[in-house]
C-alpha atoms as a PDB file:
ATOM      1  CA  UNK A   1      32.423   1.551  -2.017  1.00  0.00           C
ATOM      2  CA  UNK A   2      29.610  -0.892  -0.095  1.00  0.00           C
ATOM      3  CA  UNK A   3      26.204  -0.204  -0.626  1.00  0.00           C
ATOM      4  CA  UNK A   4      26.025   0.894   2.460  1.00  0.00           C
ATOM      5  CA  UNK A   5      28.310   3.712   1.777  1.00  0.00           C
ATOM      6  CA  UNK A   6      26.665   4.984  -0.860  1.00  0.00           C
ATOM      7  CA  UNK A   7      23.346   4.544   1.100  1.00  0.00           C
ATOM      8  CA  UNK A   8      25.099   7.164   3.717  1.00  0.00           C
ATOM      9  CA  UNK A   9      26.315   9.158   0.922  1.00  0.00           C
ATOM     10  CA  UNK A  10      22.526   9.560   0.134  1.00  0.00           C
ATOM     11  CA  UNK A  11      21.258   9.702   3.416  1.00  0.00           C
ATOM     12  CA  UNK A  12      24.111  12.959   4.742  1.00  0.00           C
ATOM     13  CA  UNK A  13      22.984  14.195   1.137  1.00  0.00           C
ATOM     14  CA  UNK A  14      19.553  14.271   1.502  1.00  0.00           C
ATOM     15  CA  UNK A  15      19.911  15.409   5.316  1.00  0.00           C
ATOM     16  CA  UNK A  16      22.296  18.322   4.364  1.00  0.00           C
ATOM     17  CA  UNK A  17      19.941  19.216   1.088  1.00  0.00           C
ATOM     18  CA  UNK A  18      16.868  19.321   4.141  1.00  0.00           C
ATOM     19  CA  UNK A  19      18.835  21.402   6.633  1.00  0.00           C
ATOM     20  CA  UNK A  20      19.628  24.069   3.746  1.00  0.00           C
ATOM     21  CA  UNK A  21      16.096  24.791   3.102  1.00  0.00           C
ATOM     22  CA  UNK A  22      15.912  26.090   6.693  1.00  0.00           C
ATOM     23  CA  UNK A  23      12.450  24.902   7.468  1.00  0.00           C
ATOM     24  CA  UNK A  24      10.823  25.673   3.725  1.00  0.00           C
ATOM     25  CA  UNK A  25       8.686  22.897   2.368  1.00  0.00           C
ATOM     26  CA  UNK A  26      10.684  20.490   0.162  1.00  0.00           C
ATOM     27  CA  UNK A  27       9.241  19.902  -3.323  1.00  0.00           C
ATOM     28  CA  UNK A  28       9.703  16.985  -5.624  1.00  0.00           C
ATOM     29  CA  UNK A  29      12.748  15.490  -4.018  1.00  0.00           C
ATOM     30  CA  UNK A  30      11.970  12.364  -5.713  1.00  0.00           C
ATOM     31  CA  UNK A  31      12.739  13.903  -9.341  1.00  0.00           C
ATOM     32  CA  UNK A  32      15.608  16.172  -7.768  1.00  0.00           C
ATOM     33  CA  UNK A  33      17.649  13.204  -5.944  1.00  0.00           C
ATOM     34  CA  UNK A  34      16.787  10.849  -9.001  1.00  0.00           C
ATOM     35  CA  UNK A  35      18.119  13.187 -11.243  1.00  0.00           C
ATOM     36  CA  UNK A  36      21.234  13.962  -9.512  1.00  0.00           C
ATOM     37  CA  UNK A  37      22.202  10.644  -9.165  1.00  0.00           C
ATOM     38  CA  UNK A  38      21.491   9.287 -12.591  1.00  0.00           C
ATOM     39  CA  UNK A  39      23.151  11.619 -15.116  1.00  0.00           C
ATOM     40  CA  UNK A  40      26.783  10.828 -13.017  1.00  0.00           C
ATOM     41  CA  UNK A  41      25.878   7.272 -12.827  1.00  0.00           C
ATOM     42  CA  UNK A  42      25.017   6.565 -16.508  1.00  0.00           C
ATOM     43  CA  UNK A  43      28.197   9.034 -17.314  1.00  0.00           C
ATOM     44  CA  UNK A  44      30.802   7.231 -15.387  1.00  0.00           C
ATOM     45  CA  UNK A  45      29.447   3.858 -16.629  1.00  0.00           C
ATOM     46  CA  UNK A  46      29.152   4.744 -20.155  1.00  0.00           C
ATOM     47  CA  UNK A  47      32.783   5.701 -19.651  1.00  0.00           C
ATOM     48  CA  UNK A  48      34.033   2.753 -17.776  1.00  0.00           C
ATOM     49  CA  UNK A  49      31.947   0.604 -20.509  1.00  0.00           C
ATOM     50  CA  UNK A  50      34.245   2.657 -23.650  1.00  0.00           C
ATOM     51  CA  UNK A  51      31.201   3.800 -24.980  1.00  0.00           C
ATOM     52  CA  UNK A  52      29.620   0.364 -25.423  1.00  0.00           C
ATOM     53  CA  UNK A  53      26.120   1.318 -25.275  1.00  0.00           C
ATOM     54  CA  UNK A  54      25.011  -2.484 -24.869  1.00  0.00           C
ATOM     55  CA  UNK A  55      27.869  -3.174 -22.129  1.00  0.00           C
ATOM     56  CA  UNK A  56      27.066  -0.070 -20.365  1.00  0.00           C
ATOM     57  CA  UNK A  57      23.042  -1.133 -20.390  1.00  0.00           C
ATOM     58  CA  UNK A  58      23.790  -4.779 -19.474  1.00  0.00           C
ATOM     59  CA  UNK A  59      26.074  -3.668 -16.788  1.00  0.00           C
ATOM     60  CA  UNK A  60      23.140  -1.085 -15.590  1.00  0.00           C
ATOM     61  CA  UNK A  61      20.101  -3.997 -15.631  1.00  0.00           C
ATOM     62  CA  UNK A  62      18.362  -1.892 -17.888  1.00  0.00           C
ATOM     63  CA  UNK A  63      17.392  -2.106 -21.736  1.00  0.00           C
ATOM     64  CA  UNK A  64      19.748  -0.203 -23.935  1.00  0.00           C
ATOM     65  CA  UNK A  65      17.188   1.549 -25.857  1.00  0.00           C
ATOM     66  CA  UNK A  66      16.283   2.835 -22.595  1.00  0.00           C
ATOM     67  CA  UNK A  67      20.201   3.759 -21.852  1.00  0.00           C
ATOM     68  CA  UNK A  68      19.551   5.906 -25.305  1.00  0.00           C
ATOM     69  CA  UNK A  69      16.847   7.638 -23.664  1.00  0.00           C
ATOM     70  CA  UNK A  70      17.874   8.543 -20.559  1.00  0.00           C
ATOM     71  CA  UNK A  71      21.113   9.837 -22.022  1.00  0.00           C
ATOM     72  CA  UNK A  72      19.390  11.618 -24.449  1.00  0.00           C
ATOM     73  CA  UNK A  73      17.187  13.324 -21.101  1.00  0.00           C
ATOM     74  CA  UNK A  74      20.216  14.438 -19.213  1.00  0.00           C
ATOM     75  CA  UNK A  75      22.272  15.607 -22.726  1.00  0.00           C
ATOM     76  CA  UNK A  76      24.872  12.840 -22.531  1.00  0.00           C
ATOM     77  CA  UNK A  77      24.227  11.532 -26.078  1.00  0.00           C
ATOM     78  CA  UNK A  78      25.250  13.561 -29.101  1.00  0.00           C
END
C-alpha cells in the first residue's frame, strides 16, 4: 500500500468518524486518531519484526526504549 493509500485510508476515516457525530463538536481527535493508528502499527510490526524489540524500533525510526513505552501504553508488552 502507497502512502497515498494509507493517506486516503485516513482521510475516508477521519471524514466518516466526522459525519457520525452528526454535527456534535469533535474533541481531541488528535489523541483519538493517534491512538488508533499506533497500537495496530507497533502490533503488526512487532510481529513482522519476531518480537525483536530493537528490529521492530529500528524499522519504526524510533528509540527502542521508547518502543517499550508505547507498548507498555496501549498493553502490548507483558
Amino acid at each position: 500500500m502507497s502512502r497515498c493509500a494509507i493517506e486516503d485510508c485516513m482521510r475516508a476515516s477521519v471524514e466518516q468518524y466526522l459525519k457520525d457525530l452528526r454535527g456534535a463538536a469533535p474533541g481531541a481527535l488528535h489523541a483519538l486518531f493517534m491512538g488508533a493508528a499506533e497500537k495496530p502499527l507497533l502490533d503488526v510490526v512487532l510481529r513482522h519484526a519476531e518480537g525483536n524489540q530493537s528490529r521492530a524500533a529500528e524499522w519504526l525510526g524510533i528509540n527502542r526504549n521508547t518502543l517499550r513505552r508505547k507498548l507498555r501504553e496501549h498493553g502490548l508488552l507483558e
